[in-house]
Protein backbone atom coordinates (compact mmCIF):
# COMPACT_ATOMS: atom_id res chain seq x y z
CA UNK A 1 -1.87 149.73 31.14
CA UNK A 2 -0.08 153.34 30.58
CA UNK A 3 3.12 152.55 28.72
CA UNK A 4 3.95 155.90 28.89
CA UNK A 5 3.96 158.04 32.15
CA UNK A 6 7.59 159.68 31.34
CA UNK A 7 8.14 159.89 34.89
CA UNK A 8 9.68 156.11 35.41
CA UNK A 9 12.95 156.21 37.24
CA UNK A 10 15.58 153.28 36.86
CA UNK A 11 15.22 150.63 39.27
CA UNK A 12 18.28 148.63 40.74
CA UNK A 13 17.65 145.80 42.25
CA UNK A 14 21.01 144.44 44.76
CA UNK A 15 19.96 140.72 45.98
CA UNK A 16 21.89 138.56 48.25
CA UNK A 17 21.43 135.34 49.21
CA UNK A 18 20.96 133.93 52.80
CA UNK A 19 21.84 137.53 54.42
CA UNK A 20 20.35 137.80 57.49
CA UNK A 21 19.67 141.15 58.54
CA UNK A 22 21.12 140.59 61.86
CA UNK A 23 24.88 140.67 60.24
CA UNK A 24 24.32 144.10 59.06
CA UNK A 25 25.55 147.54 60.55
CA UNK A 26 22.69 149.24 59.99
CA UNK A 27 20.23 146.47 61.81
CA UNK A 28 22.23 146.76 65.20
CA UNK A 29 25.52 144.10 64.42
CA UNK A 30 28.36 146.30 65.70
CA UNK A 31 31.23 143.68 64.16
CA UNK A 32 30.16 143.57 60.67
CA UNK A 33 32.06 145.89 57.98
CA UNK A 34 29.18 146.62 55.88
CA UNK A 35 29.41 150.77 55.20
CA UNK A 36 28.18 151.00 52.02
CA UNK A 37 24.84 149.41 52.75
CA UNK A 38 25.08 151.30 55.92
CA UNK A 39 24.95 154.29 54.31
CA UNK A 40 22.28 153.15 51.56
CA UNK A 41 20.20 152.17 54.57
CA UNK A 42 20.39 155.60 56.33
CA UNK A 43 19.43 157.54 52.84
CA UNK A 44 16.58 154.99 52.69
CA UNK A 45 12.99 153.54 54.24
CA UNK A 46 14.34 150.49 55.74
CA UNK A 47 11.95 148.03 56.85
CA UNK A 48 13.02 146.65 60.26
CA UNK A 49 10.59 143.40 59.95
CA UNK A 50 10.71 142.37 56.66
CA UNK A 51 10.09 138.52 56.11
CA UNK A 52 11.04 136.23 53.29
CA UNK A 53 8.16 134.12 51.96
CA UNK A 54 9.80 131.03 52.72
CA UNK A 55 12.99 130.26 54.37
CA UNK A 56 14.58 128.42 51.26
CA UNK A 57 16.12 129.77 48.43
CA UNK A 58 13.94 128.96 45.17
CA UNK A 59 10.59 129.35 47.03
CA UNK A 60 11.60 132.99 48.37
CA UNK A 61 12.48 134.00 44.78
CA UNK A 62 9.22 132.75 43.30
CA UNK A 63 7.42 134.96 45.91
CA UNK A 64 9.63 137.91 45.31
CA UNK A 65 9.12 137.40 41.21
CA UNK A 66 5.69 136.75 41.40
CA UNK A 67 3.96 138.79 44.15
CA UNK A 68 2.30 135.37 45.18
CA UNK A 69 3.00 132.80 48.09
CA UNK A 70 4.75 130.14 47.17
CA UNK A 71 1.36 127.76 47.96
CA UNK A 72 -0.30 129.85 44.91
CA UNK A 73 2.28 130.00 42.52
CA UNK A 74 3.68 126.34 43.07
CA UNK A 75 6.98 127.58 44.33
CA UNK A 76 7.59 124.67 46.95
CA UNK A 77 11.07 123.55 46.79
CA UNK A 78 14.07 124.32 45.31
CA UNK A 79 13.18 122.15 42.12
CA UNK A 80 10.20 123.48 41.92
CA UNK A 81 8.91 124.44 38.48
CA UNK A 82 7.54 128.26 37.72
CA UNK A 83 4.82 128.03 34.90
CA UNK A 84 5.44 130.50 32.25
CA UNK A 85 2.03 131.89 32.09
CA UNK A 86 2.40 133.08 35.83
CA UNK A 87 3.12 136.93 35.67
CA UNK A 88 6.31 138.56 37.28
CA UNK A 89 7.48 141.80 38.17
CA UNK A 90 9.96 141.66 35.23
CA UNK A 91 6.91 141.22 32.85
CA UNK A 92 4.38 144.21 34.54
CA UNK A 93 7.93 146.45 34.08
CA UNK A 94 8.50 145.34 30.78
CA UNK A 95 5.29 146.18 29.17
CA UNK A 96 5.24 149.55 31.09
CA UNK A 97 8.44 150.32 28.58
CA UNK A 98 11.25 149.05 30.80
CA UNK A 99 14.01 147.37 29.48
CA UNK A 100 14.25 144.23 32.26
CA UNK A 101 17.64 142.84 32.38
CA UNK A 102 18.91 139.99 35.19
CA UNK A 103 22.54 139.56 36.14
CA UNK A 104 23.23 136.52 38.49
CA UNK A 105 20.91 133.97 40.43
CA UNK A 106 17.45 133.49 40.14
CA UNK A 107 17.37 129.81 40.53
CA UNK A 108 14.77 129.05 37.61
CA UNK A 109 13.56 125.44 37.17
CA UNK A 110 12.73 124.34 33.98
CA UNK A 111 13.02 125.54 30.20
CA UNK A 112 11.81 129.00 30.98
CA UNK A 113 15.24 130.50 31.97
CA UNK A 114 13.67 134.64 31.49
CA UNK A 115 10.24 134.39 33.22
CA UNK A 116 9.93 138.21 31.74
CA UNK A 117 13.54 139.33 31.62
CA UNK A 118 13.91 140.67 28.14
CA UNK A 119 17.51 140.14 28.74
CA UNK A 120 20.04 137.55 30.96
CA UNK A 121 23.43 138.41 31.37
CA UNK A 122 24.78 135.33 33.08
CA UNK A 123 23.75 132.12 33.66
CA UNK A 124 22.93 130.57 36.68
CA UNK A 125 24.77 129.15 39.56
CA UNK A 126 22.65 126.38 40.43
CA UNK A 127 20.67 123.77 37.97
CA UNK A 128 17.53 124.21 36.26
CA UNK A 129 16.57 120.97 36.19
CA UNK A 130 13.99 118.98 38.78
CA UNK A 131 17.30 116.89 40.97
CA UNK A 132 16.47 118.40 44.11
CA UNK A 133 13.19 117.33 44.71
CA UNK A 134 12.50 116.39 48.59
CA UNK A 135 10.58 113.64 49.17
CA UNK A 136 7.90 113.85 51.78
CA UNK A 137 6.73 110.14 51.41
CA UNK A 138 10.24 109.55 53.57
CA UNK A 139 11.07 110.19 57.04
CA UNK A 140 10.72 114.03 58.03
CA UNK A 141 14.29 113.69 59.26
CA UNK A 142 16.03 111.63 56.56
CA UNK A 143 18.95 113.21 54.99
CA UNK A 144 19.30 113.02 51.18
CA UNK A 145 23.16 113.03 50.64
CA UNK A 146 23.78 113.87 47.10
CA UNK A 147 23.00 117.80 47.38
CA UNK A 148 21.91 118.10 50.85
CA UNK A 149 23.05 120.60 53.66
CA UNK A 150 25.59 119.17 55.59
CA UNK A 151 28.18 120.36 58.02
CA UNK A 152 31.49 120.66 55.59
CA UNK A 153 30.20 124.41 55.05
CA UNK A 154 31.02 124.86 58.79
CA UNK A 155 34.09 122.58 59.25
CA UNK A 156 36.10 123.83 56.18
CA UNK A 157 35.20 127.39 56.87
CA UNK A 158 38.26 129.73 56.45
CA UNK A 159 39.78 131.63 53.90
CA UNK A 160 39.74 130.57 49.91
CA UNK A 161 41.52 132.73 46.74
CA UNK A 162 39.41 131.45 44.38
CA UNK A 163 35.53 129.56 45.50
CA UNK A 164 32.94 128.19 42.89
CA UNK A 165 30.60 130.90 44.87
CA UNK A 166 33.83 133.67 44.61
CA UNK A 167 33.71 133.29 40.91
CA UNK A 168 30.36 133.49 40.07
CA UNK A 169 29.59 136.92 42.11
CA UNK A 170 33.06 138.00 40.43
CA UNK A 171 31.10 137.48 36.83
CA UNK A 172 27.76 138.53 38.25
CA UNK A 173 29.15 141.67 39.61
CA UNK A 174 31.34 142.82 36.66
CA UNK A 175 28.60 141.90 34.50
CA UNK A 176 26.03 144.05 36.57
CA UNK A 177 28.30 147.17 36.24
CA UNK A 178 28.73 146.58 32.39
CA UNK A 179 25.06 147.09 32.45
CA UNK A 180 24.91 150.19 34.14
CA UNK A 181 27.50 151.89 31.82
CA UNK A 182 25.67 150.33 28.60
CA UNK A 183 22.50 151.93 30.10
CA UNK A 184 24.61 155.62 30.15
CA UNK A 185 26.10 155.16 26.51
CA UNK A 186 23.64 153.14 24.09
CA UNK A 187 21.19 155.22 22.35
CA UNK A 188 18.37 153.11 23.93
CA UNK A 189 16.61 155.45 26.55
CA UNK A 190 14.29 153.10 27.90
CA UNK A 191 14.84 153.10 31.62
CA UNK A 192 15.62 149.59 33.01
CA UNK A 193 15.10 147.48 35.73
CA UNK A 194 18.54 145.45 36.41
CA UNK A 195 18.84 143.04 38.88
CA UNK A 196 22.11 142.03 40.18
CA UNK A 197 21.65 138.74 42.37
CA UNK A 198 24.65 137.68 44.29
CA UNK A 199 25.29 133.85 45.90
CA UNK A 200 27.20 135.31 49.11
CA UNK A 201 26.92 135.06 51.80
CA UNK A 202 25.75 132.05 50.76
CA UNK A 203 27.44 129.37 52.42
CA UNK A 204 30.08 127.52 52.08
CA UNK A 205 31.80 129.87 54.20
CA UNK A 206 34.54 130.29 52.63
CA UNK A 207 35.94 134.49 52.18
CA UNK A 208 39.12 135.98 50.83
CA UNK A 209 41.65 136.76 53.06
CA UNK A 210 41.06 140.49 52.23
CA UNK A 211 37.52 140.16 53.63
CA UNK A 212 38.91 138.01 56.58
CA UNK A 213 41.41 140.37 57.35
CA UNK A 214 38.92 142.85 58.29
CA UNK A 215 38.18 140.77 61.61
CA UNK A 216 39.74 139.55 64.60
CA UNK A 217 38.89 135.75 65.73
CA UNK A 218 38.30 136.58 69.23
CA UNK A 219 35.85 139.75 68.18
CA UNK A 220 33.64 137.41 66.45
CA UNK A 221 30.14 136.78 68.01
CA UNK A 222 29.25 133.11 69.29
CA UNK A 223 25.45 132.80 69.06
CA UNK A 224 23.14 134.85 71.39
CA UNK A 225 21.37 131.36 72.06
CA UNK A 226 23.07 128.23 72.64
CA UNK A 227 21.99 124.84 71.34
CA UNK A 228 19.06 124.03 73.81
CA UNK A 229 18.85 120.27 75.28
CA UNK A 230 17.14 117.91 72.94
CA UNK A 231 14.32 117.54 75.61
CA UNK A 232 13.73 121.56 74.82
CA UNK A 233 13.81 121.45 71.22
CA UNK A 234 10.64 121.88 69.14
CA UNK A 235 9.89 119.01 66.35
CA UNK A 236 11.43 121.18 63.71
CA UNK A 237 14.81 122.13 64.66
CA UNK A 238 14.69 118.49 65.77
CA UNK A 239 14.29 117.60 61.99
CA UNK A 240 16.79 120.57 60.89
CA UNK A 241 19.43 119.17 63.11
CA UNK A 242 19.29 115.66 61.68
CA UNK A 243 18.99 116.52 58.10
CA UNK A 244 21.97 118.98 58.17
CA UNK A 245 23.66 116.01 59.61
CA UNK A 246 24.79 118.32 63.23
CA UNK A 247 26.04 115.36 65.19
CA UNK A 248 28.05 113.81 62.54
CA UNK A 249 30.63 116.38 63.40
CA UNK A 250 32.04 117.81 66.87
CA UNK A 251 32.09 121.81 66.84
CA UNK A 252 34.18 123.96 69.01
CA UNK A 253 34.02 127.43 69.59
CA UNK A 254 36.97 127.94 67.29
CA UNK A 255 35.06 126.52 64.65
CA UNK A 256 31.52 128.57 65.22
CA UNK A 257 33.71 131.78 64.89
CA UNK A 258 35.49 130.49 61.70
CA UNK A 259 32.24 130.29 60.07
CA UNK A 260 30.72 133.07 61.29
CA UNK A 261 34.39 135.40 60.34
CA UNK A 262 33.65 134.00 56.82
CA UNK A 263 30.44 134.72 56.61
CA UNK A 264 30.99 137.82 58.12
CA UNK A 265 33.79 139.07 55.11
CA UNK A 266 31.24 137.55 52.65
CA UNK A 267 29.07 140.06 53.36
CA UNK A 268 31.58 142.82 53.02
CA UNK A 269 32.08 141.26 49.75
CA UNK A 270 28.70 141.87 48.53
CA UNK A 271 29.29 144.78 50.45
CA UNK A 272 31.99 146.19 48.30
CA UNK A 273 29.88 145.70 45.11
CA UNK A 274 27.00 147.64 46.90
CA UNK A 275 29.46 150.50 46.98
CA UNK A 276 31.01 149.60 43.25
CA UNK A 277 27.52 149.71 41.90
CA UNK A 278 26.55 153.03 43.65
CA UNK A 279 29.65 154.43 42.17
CA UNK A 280 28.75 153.82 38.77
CA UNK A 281 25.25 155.16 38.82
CA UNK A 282 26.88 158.34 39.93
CA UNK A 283 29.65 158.35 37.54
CA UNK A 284 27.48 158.33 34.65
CA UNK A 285 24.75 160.41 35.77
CA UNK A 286 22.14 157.66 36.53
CA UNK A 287 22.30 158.34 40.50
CA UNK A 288 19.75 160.51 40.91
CA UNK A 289 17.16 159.11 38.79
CA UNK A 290 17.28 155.41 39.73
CA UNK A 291 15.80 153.50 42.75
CA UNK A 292 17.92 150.89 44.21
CA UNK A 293 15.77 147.95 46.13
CA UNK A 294 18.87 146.07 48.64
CA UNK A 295 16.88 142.82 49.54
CA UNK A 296 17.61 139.08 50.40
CA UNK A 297 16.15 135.97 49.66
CA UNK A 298 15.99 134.57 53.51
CA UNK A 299 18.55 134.33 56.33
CA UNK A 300 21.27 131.83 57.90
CA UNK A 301 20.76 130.76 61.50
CA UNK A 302 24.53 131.14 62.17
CA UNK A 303 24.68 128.83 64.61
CA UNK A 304 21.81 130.04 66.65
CA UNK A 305 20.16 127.62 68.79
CA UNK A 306 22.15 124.87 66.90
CA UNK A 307 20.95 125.36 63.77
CA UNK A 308 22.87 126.58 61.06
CA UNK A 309 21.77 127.49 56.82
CA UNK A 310 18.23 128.45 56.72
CA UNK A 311 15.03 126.31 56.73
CA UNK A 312 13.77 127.57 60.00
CA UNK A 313 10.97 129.90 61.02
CA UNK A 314 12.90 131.68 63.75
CA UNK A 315 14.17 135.11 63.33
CA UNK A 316 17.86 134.80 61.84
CA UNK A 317 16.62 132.19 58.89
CA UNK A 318 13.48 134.07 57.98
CA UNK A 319 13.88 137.66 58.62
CA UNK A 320 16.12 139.66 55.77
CA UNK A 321 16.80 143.06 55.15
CA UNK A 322 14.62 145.51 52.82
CA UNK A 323 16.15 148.45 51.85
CA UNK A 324 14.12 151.24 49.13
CA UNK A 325 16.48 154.15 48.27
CA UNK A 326 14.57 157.02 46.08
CA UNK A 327 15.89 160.66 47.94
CA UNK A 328 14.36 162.34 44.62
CA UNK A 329 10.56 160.86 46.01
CA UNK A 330 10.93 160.68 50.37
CA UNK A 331 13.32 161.05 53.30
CA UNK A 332 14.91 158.05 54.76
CA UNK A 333 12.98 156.49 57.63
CA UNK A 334 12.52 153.35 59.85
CA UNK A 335 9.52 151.02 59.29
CA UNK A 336 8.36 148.76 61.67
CA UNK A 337 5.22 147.15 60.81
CA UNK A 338 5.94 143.74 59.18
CA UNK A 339 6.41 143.39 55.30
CA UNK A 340 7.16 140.27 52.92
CA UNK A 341 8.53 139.25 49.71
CA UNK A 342 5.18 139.48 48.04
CA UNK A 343 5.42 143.34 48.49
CA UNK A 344 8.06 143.74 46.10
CA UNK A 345 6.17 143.14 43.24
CA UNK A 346 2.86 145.70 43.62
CA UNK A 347 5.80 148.21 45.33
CA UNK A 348 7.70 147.90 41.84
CA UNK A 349 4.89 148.43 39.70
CA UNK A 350 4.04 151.91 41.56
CA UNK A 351 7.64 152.91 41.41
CA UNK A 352 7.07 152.62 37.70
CA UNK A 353 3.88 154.72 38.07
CA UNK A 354 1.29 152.96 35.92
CA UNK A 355 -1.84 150.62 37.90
CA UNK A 356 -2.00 146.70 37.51
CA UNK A 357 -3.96 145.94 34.43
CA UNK A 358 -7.19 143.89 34.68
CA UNK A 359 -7.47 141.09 34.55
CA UNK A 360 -4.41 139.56 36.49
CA UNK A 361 -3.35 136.49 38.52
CA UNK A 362 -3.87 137.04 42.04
CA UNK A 363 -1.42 139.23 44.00
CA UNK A 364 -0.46 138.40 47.67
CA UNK A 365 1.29 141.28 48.29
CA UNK A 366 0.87 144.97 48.97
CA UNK A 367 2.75 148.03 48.07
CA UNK A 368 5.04 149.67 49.81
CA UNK A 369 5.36 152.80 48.37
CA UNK A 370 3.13 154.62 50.47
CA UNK A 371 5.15 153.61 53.65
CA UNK A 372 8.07 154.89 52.32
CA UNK A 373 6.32 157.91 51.60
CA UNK A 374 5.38 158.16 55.40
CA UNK A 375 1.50 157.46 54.72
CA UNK A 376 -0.46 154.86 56.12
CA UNK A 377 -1.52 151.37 55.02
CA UNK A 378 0.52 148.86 53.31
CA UNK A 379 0.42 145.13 54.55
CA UNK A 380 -0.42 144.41 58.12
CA UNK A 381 1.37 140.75 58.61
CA UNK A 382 4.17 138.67 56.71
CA UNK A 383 3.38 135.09 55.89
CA UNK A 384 5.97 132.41 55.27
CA UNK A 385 5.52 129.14 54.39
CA UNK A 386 7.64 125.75 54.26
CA UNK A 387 7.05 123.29 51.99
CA UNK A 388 10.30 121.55 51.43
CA UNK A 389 12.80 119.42 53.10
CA UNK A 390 13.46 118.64 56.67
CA UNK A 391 9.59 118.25 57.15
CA UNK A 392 6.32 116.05 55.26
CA UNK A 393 4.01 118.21 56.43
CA UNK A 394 3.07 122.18 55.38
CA UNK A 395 4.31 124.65 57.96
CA UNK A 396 2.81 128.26 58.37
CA UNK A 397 4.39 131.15 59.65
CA UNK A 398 2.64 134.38 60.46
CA UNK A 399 4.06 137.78 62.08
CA UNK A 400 1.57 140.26 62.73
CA UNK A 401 1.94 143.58 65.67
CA UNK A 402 4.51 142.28 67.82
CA UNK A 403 3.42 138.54 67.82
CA UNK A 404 5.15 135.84 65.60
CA UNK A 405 2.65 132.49 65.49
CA UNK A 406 3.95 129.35 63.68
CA UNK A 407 1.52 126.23 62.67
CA UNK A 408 2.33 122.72 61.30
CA UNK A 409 -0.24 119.62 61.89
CA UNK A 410 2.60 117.34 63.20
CA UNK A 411 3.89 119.94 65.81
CA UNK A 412 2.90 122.18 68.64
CA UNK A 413 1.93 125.71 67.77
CA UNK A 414 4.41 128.24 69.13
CA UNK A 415 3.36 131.62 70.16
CA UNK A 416 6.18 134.59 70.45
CA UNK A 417 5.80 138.37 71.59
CA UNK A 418 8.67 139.35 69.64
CA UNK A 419 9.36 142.70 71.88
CA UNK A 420 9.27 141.00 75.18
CA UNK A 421 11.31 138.15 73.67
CA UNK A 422 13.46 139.02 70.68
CA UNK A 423 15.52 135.47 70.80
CA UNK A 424 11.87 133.36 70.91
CA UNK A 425 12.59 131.59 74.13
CA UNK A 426 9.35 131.55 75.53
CA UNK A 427 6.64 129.74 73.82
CA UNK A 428 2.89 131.83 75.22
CA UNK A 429 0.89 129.26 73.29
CA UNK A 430 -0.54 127.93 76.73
CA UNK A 431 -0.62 131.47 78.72
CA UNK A 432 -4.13 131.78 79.51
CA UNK A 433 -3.94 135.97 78.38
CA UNK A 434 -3.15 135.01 74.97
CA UNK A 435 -6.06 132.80 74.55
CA UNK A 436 -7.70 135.64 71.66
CA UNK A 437 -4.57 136.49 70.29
CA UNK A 438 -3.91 132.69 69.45
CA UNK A 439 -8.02 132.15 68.61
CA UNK A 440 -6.88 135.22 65.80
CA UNK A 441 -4.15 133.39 64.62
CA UNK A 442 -5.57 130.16 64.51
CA UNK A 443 -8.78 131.32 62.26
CA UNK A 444 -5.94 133.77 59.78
CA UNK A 445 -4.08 130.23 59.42
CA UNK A 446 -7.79 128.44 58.69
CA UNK A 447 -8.39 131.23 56.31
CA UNK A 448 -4.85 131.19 54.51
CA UNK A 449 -4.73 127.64 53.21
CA UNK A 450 -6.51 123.95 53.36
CA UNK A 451 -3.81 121.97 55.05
CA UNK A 452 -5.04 118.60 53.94
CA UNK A 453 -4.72 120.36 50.50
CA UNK A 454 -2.08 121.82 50.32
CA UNK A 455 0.03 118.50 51.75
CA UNK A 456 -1.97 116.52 49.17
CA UNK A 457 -0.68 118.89 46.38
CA UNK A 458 2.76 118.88 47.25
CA UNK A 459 2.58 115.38 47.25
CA UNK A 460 1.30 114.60 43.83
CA UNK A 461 3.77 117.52 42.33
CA UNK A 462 6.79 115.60 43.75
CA UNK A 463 5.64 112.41 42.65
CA UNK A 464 5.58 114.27 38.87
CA UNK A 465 8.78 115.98 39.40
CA UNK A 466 9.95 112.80 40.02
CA UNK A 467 8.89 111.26 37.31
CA UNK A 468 9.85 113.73 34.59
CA UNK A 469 13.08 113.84 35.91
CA UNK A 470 14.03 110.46 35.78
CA UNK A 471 12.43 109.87 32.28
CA UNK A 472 14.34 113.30 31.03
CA UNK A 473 17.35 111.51 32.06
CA UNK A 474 17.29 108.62 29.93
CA UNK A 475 18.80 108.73 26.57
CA UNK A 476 20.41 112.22 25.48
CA UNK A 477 19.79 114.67 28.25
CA UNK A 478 18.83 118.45 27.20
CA UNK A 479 19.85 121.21 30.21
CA UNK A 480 17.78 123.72 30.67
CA UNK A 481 20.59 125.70 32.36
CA UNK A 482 20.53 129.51 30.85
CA UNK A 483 23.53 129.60 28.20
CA UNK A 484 24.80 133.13 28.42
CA UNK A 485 27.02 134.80 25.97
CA UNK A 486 27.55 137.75 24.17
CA UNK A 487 27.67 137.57 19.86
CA UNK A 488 30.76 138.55 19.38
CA UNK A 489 30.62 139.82 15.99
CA UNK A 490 28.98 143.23 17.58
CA UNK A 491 31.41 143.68 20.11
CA UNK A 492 34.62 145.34 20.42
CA UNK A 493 35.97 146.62 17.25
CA UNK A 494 34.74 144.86 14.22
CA UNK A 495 35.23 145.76 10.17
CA UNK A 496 31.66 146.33 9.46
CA UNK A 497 31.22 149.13 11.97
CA UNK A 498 32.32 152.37 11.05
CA UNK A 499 35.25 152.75 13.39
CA UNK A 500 35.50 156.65 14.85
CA UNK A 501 31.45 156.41 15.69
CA UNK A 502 31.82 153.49 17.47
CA UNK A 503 34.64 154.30 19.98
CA UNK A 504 32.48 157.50 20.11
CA UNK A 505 29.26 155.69 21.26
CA UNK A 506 30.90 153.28 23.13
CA UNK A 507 33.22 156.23 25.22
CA UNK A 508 31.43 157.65 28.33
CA UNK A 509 31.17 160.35 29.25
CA UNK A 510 31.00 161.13 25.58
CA UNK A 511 34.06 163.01 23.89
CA UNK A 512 34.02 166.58 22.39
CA UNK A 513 32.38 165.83 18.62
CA UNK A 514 35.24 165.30 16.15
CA UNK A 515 35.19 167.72 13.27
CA UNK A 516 37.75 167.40 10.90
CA UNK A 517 38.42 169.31 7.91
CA UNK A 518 38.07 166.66 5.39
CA UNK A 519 37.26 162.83 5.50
């Protein structure tokens, strides 16, 4: 692999969690304040059907680390363990002569906390340990209390000074911006790859009253489609419902639009960092020579159709925004052929302008530099796949042309022409027209995976999890939660460093030289 091509830009990497693209200005919402990615988005290729790799937070991270689906690389829950032999993006950048650095959530299981990162600036928000392991020998629809979903997100949504979730992206964002002035005023040159990963709009949805402010009540959007009758609901969102616990709480429409307000000024939170972060790059002269990738791990359902968090295969859980801003290489543009998660990965390592070396673990994805560049080819479907809870069985998601197909042994199939019917209201599986269109899907779903395989795997890896977790626990427990810190004997002003260089190299942008007479 070339470890030298001297023509490797910076690459910023802004992730949030659960956005939905649909509660962005620059994907059509006309209530959301979100003007900084706005305006990223219209100096950028913006991919209007990108897909997450699976609707759930730890499995869509794996896919977007690893360039693999989450079947492959064992990514199947949200304790689900990432081996440290399997390659990501952070390790391909790093041994092109990147210095990797990650700043906020990446949601990690087990005692590999860096999976390539030469450097971590804070820790984590959620735990590294195998607790949240579903169980799939249980009821499909059984709730599991003790760090489930449940409604409280949507009942106690309102404003908040201070959140668990407020401080964290506080840290995560003044930690990211550190970065980017270090990058300006150390004497290492190598150009990085920082990502900042935010929690918001994560819920609970719970905003500042700053963010709040920027909303009326009665301008806020109740959900395009309404909770259908439980005789209309497919066996999924039947499961969802129950193991978010829906019925255990009465909603009004004053509390939908609570939520949804909150969620709303959570975005403009992340929002406002987009803009902080922008505004550093250009302060210290990084702006022009540094690629900023805007991406999400999956979506929130908002309320639509009932269903609220993420889980689901229907457009507002698994659809998220993908945003590649690089004015120096192309002109902004609108992409509509679908993309995934497992893009990311080949797309960063031809940013950084060196090939794959031989031999390497297999790669799901395809790049999409040459889209952005206007040319053709790229990937021509997104697959997602669900492995976790609210289920025991694998489900399969594929969009490809205008048609979204989704596949689980226990359910019906569903069919969707997604430009005839953008909210998925009309299930074509039995429409006699469609009968090659579905024969295509059905032999792509053959080809993609071995259900009986696949389930039996999943199986026997929570039955280990399981296991290890409860014998781990016995005795003196050992976290494998990432312990950030700084050493504080190079920081700041310290005796052994030679005072009037250091506030030099530390100052940017950098003072006249000081040239006195005598020392």
């Amino acid at each position: 692999m070339n470890k030298t091509t001297g023509d490797q830009p910076n690459i910023l990497i802004i992730m949030a969690d659960q956005l939905t693209p649909f509660a962005l200005g620059c994907f059509g919402n006309k209530i959301v304040h979100s003007p900084n990615i706005d305006r990223l988005a219209g100096e950028s290729a913006r991919f209007d059907a990108a897909y997450c790799n699976s609707p759930l937070c730890t499995p869509g991270r794996y896919a977007f680390m690893t360039g693999q689906y989450v079947s492959h690389c064992g990514g199947y829950d949200n304790a689900a363990y990432l081996p440290t032999n399997v390659p990501t993006f952070a390790h391909y950048l790093r041994n092109t002569g990147y210095k990797t650095t990650l700043s906020g959530k990446m949601h990690f299981v087990g005692a590999d906390q860096l999976h390539g990162f030469e450097q971590r600036i804070t820790t984590d928000i959620y735990p590294a340990d195998f607790g949240w392991i579903p169980d799939w020998r249980l009821d499909s629809d059984e709730r599991i209390d003790l760090w489930y979903h449940n409604m409280s997100s949507v009942k106690q949504a309102g404003v908040a000074a201070i959140t668990n979730q407020l401080a964290y992206d506080d840290e995560v964002g003044a930690q990211t911006l550190r970065s980017i002035y270090d990058s300006a005023r150390q004497t290492d040159k190598r150009p990085f790859c920082l990502v900042a990963s935010f929690i918001h709009p994560h819920d609970p949805y719970a905003t500042r009253q700053q963010y709040w402010d920027l909303y009326e009540q009665d301008e806020i959007d109740l959900p395009t489609v309404v909770r259908p009758d439980e005789s209309d609901l497919d066996p999924h969102s039947r499961r969802l419902q129950n193991v978010i616990a829906l019925d255990a709480v009465d909603l009004d429409e004053n509390d939908i639009r609570n939520a949804r307000r909150a969620y709303y000024g959570n975005v403009s939170y992340v929002d406002e960092w987009v803009g902080k972060l922008r505004s550093a790059l250009e302060e210290t002269g990084q702006a022009d020579n540094t690629v900023i990738v805007l991406l999400a791990d999956h979506g929130d359902m908002l309320g639509e159709r009932g269903l609220w968090y993420k889980m689901s295969f229907y457009e507002w859980s698994v659809r998220i925004p993908v945003i590649i801003h690089a004015p120096k290489y192309f002109s902004d543009s609108v992409i509509s052929q679908p993309v995934s998660q497992v893009d990311i990965l080949p797309t960063l390592v031809d940013i950084a302008s060196v090939d794959l070396p031989e031999p390497v673990q297999t790669i799901d994805g395809t790049s999409l530099w040459p889209l952005c560049h206007g040319d053709d080819g790229g990937p021509d479907c997104a697959v997602s796949e669900y492995l976790a809870e609210g289920t025991n069985a694998p489900l399969l998601m594929i969009r490809k042309d205008n048609y979204k197909y989704t596949y689980c042994p226990t359910d019906p199939e569903q069919l969707f022409d997604l430009e005839t019917d953008t909210n998925e209201l009309n299930n074509i599986v039995n429409a006699a027209e469609n009968t090659d269109t579905l024969d295509a899907f059905r032999e792509q779903s053959l080809n993609h995976w071995d259900v009986d395989d696949i389930h039996a795997r999943v199986l026997e890896d929570q039955e280990l999890r399981r296991f290890l977790n409860e014998s781990l626990r016995q005795g003196v427990y050992t976290s494998w939660d990432f312990q950030s810190g700084q050493n504080a004997a190079e920081e700041y002003t310290r005796s052994h460093l030679e005072l009037t260089e250091f506030d030099y190299a530390s100052r940017w942008p950098r003072a006249p030289e000081f040239k006195p007479r005598y020392t």
